[in-house]
Protein backbone atom coordinates (compact mmCIF):
# COMPACT_ATOMS: atom_id res chain seq x y z
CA UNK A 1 14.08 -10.83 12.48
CA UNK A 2 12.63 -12.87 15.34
CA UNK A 3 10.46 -12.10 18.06
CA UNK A 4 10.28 -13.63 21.27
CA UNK A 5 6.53 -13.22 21.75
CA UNK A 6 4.68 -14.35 18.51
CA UNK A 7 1.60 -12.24 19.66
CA UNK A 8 3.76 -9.24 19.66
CA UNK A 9 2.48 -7.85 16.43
CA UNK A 10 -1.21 -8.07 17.52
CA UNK A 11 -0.83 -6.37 20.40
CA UNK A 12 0.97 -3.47 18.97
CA UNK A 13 -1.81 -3.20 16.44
CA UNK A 14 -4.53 -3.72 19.07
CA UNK A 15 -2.80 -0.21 20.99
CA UNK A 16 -2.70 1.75 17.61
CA UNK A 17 -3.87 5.52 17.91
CA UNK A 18 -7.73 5.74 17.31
CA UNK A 19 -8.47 8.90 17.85
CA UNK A 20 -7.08 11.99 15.69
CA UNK A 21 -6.74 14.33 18.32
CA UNK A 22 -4.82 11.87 21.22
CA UNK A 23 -2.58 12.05 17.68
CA UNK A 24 -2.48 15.81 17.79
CA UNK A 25 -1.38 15.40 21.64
CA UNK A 26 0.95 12.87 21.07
CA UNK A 27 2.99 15.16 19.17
CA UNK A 28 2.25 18.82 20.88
CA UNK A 29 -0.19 19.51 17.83
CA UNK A 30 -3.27 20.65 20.10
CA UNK A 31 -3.74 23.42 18.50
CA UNK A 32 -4.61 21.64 15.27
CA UNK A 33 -7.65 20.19 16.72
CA UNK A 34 -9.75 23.01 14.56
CA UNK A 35 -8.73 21.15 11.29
CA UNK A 36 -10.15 17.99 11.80
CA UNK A 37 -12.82 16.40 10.41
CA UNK A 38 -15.08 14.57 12.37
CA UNK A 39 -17.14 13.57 9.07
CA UNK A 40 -13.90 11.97 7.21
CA UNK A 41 -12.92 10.44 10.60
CA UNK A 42 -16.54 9.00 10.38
CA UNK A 43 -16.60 7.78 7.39
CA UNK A 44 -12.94 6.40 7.18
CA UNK A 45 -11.67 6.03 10.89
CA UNK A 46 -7.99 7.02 12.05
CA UNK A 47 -5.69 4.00 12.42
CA UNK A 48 -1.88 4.50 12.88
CA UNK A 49 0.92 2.40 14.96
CA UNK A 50 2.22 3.54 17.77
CA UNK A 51 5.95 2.96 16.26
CA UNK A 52 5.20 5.04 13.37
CA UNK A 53 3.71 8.05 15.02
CA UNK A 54 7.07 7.57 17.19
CA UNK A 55 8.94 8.56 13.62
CA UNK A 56 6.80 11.72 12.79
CA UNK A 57 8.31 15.16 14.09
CA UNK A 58 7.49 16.82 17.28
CA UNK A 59 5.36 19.88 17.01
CA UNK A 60 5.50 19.94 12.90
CA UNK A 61 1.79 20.10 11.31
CA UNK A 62 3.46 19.96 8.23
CA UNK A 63 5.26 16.57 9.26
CA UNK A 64 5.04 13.90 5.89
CA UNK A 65 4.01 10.91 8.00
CA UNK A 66 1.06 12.82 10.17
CA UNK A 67 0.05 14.62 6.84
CA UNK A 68 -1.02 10.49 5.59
CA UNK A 69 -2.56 10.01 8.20
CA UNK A 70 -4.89 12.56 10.14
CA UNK A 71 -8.13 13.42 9.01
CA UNK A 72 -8.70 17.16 7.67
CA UNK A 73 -11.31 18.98 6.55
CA UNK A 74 -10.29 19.20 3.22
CA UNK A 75 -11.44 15.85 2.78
CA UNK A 76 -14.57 17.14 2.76
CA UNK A 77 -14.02 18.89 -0.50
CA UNK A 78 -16.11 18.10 -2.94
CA UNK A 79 -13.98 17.62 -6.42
CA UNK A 80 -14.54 17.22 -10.16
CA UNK A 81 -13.40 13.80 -11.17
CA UNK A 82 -13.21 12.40 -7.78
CA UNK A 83 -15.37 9.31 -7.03
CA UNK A 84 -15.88 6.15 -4.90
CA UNK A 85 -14.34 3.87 -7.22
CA UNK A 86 -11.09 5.56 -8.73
CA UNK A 87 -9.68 2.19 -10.51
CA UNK A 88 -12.44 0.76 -11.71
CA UNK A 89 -12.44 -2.46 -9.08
CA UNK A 90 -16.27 -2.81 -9.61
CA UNK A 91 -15.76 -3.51 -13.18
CA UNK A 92 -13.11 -6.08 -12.54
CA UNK A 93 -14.56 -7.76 -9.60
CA UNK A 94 -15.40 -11.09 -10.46
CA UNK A 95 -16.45 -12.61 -6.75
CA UNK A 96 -15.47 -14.30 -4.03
CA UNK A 97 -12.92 -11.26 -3.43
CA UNK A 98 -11.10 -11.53 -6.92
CA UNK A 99 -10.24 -9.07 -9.08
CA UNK A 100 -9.05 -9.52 -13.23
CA UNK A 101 -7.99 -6.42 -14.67
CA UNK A 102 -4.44 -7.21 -15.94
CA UNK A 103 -3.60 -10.48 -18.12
CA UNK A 104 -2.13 -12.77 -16.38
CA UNK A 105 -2.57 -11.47 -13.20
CA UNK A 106 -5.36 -12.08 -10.34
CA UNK A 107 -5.46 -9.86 -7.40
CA UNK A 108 -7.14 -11.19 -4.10
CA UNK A 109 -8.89 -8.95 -1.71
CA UNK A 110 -7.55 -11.48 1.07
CA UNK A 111 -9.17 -8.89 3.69
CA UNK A 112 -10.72 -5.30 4.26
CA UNK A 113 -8.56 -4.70 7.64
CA UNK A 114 -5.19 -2.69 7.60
CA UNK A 115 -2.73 -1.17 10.23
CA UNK A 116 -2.84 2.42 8.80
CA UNK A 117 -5.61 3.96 7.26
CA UNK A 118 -3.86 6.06 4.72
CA UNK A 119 -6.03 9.17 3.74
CA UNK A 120 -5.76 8.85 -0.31
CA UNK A 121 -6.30 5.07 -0.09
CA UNK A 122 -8.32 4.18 -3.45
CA UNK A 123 -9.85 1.74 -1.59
CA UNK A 124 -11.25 3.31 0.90
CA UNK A 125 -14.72 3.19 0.21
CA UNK A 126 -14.36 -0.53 -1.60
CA UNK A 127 -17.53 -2.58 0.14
CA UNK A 128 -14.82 -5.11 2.06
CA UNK A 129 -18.18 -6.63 3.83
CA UNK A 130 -19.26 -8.46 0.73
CA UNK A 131 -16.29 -9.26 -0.83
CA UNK A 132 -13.90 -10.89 0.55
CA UNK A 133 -11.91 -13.68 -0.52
CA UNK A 134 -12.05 -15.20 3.04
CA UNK A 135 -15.84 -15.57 2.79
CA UNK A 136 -16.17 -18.90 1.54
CA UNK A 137 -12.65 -20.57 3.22
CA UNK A 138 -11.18 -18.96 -0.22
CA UNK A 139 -12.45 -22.03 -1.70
CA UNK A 140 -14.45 -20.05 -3.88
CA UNK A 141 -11.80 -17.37 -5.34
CA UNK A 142 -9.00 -20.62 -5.51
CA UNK A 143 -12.15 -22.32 -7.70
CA UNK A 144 -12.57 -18.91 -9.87
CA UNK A 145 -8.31 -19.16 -9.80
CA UNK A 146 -7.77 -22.85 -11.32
CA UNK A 147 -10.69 -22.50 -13.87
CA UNK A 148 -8.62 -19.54 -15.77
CA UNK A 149 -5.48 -21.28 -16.62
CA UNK A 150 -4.13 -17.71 -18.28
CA UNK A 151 -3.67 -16.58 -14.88
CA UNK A 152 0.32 -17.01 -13.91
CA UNK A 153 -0.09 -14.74 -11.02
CA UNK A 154 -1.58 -14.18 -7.88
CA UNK A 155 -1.36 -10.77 -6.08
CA UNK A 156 -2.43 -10.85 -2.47
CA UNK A 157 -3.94 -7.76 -1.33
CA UNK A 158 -7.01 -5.96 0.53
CA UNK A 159 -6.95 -4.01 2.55
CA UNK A 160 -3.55 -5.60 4.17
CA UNK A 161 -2.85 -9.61 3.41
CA UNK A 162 -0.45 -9.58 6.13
CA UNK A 163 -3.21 -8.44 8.77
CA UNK A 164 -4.15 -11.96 8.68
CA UNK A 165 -3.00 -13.99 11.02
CA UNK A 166 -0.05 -16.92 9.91
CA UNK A 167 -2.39 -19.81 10.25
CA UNK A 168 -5.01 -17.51 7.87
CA UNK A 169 -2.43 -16.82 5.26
CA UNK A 170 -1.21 -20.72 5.44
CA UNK A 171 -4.96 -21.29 4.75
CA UNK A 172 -5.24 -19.21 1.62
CA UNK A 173 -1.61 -20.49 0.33
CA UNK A 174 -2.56 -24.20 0.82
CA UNK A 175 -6.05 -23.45 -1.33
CA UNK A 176 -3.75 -22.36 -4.46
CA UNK A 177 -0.73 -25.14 -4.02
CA UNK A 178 -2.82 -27.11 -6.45
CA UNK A 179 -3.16 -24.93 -9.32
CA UNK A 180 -0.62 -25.96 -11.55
CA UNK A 181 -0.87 -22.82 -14.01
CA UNK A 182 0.43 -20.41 -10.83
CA UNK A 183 3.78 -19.28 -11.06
CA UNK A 184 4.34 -16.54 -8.89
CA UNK A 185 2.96 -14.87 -5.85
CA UNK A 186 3.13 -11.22 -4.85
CA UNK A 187 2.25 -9.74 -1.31
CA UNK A 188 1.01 -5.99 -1.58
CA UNK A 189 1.23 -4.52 2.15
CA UNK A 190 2.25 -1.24 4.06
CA UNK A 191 2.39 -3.49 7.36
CA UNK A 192 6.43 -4.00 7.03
CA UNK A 193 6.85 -0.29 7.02
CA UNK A 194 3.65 0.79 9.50
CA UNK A 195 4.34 -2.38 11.39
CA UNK A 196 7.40 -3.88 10.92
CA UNK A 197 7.40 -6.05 13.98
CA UNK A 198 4.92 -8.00 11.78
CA UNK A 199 7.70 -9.38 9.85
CA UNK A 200 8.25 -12.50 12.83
CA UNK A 201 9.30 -15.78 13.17
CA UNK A 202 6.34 -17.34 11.75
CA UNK A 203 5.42 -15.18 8.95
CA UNK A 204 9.04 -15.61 7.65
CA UNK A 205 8.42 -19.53 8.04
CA UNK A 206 5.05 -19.34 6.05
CA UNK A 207 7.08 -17.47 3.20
CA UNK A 208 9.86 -20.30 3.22
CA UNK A 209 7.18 -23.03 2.63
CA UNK A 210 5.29 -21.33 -0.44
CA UNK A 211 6.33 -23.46 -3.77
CA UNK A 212 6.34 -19.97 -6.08
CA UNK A 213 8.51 -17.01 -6.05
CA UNK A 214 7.64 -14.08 -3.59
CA UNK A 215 7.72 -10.64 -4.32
CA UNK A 216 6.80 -8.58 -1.77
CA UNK A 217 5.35 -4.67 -2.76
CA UNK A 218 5.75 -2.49 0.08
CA UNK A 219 4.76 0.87 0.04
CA UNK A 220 6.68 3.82 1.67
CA UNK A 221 6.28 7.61 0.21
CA UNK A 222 8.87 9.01 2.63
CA UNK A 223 11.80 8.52 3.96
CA UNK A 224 10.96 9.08 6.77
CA UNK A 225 9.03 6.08 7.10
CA UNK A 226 12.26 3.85 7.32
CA UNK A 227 14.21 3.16 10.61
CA UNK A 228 16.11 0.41 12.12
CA UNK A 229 13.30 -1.50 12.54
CA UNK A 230 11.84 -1.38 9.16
CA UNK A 231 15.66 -1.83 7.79
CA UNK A 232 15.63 -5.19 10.02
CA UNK A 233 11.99 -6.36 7.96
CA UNK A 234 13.39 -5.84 4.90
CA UNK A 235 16.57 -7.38 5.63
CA UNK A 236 14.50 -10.68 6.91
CA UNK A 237 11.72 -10.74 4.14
CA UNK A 238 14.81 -10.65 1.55
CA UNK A 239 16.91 -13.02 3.80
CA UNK A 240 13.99 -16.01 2.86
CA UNK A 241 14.62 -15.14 -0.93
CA UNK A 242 11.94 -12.46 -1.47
CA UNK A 243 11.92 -9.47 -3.94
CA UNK A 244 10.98 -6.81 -2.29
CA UNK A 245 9.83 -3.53 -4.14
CA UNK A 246 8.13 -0.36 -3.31
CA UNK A 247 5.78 1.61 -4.89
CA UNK A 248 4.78 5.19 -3.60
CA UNK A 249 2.21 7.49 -4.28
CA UNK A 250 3.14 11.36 -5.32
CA UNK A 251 1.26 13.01 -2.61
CA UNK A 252 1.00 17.07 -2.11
CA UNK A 253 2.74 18.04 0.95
CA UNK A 254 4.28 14.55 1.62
CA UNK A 255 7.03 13.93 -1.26
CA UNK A 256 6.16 16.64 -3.97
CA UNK A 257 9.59 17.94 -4.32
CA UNK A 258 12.95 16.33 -6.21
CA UNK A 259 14.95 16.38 -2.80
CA UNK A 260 12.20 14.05 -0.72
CA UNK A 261 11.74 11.81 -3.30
CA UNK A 262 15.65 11.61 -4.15
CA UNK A 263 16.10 10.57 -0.39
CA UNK A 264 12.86 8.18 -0.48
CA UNK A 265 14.44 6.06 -3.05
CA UNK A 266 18.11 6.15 -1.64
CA UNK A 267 16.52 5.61 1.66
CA UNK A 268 14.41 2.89 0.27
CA UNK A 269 17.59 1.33 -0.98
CA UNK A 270 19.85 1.36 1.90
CA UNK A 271 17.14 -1.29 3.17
CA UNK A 272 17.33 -3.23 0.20
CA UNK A 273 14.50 -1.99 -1.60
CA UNK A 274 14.33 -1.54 -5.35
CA UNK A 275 11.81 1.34 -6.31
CA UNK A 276 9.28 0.27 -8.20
CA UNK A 277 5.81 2.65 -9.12
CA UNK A 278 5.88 6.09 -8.28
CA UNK A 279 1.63 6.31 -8.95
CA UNK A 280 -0.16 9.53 -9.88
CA UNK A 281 -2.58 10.08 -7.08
CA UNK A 282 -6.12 7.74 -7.81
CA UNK A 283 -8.79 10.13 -8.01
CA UNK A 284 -10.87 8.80 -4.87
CA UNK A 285 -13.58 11.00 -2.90
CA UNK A 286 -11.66 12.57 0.34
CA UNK A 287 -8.12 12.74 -1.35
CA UNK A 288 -8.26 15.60 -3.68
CA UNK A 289 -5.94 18.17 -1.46
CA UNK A 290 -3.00 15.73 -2.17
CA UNK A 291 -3.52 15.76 -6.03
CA UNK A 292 -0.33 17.23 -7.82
CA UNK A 293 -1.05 18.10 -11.90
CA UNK A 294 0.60 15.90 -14.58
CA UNK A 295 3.11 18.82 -15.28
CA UNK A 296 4.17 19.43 -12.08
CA UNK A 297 4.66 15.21 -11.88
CA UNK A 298 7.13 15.36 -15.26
CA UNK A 299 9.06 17.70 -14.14
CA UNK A 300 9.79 16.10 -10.88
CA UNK A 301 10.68 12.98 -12.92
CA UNK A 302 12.60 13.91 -15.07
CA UNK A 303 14.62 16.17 -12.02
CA UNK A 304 14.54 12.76 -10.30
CA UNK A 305 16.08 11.09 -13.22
CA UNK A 306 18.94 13.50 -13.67
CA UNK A 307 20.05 13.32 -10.18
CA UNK A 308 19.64 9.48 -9.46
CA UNK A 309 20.90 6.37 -11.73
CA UNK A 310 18.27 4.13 -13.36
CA UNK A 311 17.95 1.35 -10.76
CA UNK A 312 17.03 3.70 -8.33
CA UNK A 313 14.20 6.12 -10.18
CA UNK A 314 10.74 4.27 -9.92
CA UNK A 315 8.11 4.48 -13.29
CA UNK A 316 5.81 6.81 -12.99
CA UNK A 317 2.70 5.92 -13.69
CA UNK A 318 -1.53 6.02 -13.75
CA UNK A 319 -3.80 3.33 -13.10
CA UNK A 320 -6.91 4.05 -15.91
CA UNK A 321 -9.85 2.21 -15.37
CA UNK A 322 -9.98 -0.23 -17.75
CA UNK A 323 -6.81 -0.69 -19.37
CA UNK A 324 -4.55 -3.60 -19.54
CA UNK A 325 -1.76 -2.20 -17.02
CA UNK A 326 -0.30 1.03 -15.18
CA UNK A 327 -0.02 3.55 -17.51
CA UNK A 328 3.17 5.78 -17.82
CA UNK A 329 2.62 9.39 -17.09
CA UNK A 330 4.66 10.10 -20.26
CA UNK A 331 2.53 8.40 -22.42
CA UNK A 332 -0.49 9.95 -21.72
CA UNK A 333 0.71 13.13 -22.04
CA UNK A 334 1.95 12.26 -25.23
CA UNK A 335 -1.27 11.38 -26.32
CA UNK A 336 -1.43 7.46 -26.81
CA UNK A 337 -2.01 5.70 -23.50
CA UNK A 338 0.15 2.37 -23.40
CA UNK A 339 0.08 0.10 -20.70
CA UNK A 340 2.77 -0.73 -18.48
């Protein structure tokens, strides 16, 4: 996937929607403007590409893709269980933007900024201003990195890794080349999907040089979200020998029925991508209107797993503060949590 103009990608960001109810206009929704919430938009501003508003429907409030993304009153609900931290980050955070919650694995907070501000993100209240791995030339988080030789793995994320610019992420890449004990890197990011025009000449060339195998975790929850342009990013980000996988989120009003999520992962496939984590909601403050009960997410399952083969039905799963992996739903309903 090249582009002629490797500024391309900035510019479309720069031009993303802002403000919640040009969104409403954009798609004949006017009359919506009496739902939003100018706290939540406050608190956790609206950020969407142009290109992906172009793939929500006309004149639908009920549309998957706006439902992500626009700011509601409901997120002003107060609800039992629901708090700033939903994963327990804090308690894993051990500086210089790193987090160590799973063995093996280290998970970067490469940078607070993203293309789309998805309304259920769990880390949406995550104070990005004092921990970053970028804050010390990620000298600091590659330091905490080669002094823990049980960690095989290092999972880029934020926030958005690839909202960095190439020369950035060549920075960060070229601070871990030396640590002999890495053996894999993994890229966590929406921008292929939200942004796909990211995927450009020069990001692909960073990805050739790494030395470890890539696996690249996009995240879709419709399948709606996929077009010719996001089929073309996949195709290229596989094309330099990169896994790609997605993991969704099951989100009320957005993919809470067998059919959407049947078509998510076939969708998801025709562009090459293997479902991965289908994740019970994370329990942060603003998102409690998409929660859908445990019950409700077995049954889809186990509908989804009837109707699909194996390869193409995603785990379903919890992230619990504090244990050693993503939880199946299964298990905990059975009664013995057991890490993933």
């Amino acid at each position: 996937m090249q582009q002629a103009d490797p500024q391309r990608w900035q510019a479309l960001w720069r031009d993303a929607v802002r403000d919640p109810r040009e969104l409403l206009g954009l798609l004949g929704l006017d009359h919506l403007a009496g739902q939003l919430s100018d706290a939540a938009a406050g608190q956790f501003p609206l950020r969407v590409p142009r290109g992906f508003v172009a793939r929500m429907r006309q004149g639908d409030p009920a549309d998957p893709l706006l439902r992500q993304v626009l700011p509601i009153l409901d997120e002003e609900r107060i609800a039992a269980g629901f708090s700033l931290d939903a994963v327990g980050d804090a308690a894993a955070r051990r500086g210089n933007g790193v987090i160590h919650k799973y063995n093996g694995r280290a998970l970067l907070i490469a940078t607070g900024s993203c293309a789309v501000h998805c309304r259920y993100c769990f880390r949406r209240h995550y104070p990005y201003a004092e921990d970053t791995a970028a804050s010390s030339g990620w000298r600091d988080a590659a330091q905490l990195i080669a002094g823990d030789s049980s960690i095989h793995e290092v999972i880029l994320s934020g926030g958005d890794p690839l909202s960095l610019a190439d020369h950035k992420l060549a920075e960060l890449t070229d601070a871990l080349r030396g640590i002999t004990h890495i053996r894999r890197l993994r890229i966590h990011t929406r921008l292929p999907i939200v942004l796909p025009e990211r995927v450009d000449a020069g990001l692909l060339a960073w990805l050739r040089s790494l030395p470890w195998p890539v696996t690249v975790v996009v995240h879709a929850n419709h399948a709606n979200e996929f077009d010719a342009t996001v089929d073309a990013a996949m195709a290229a980000l596989r094309g330099i020998g990169a896994t790609v996988l997605n993991q969704a989120v099951l989100l009320r009003g957005v993919n809470d029925s067998v059919d959407a999520l049947a078509d998510l992962c076939e969708r998801g496939h025709i562009a090459g991508v293997i479902p991965y984590y289908l994740h019970q909601l994370d329990r942060v403050a603003g998102a409690s209107h998409f929660e859908i009960d445990d019950t409700q997410a077995l049954a889809l399952h186990r509908a989804l797993a009837a109707r699909l083969p194996g390869y193409l039905v995603p785990r379903l799963v919890r992230e619990i503060a504090g244990e050693p992996g993503k939880t199946p739903l299964q298990a905990i309903n059975a009664g013995f949590p057991a890490a993933g």
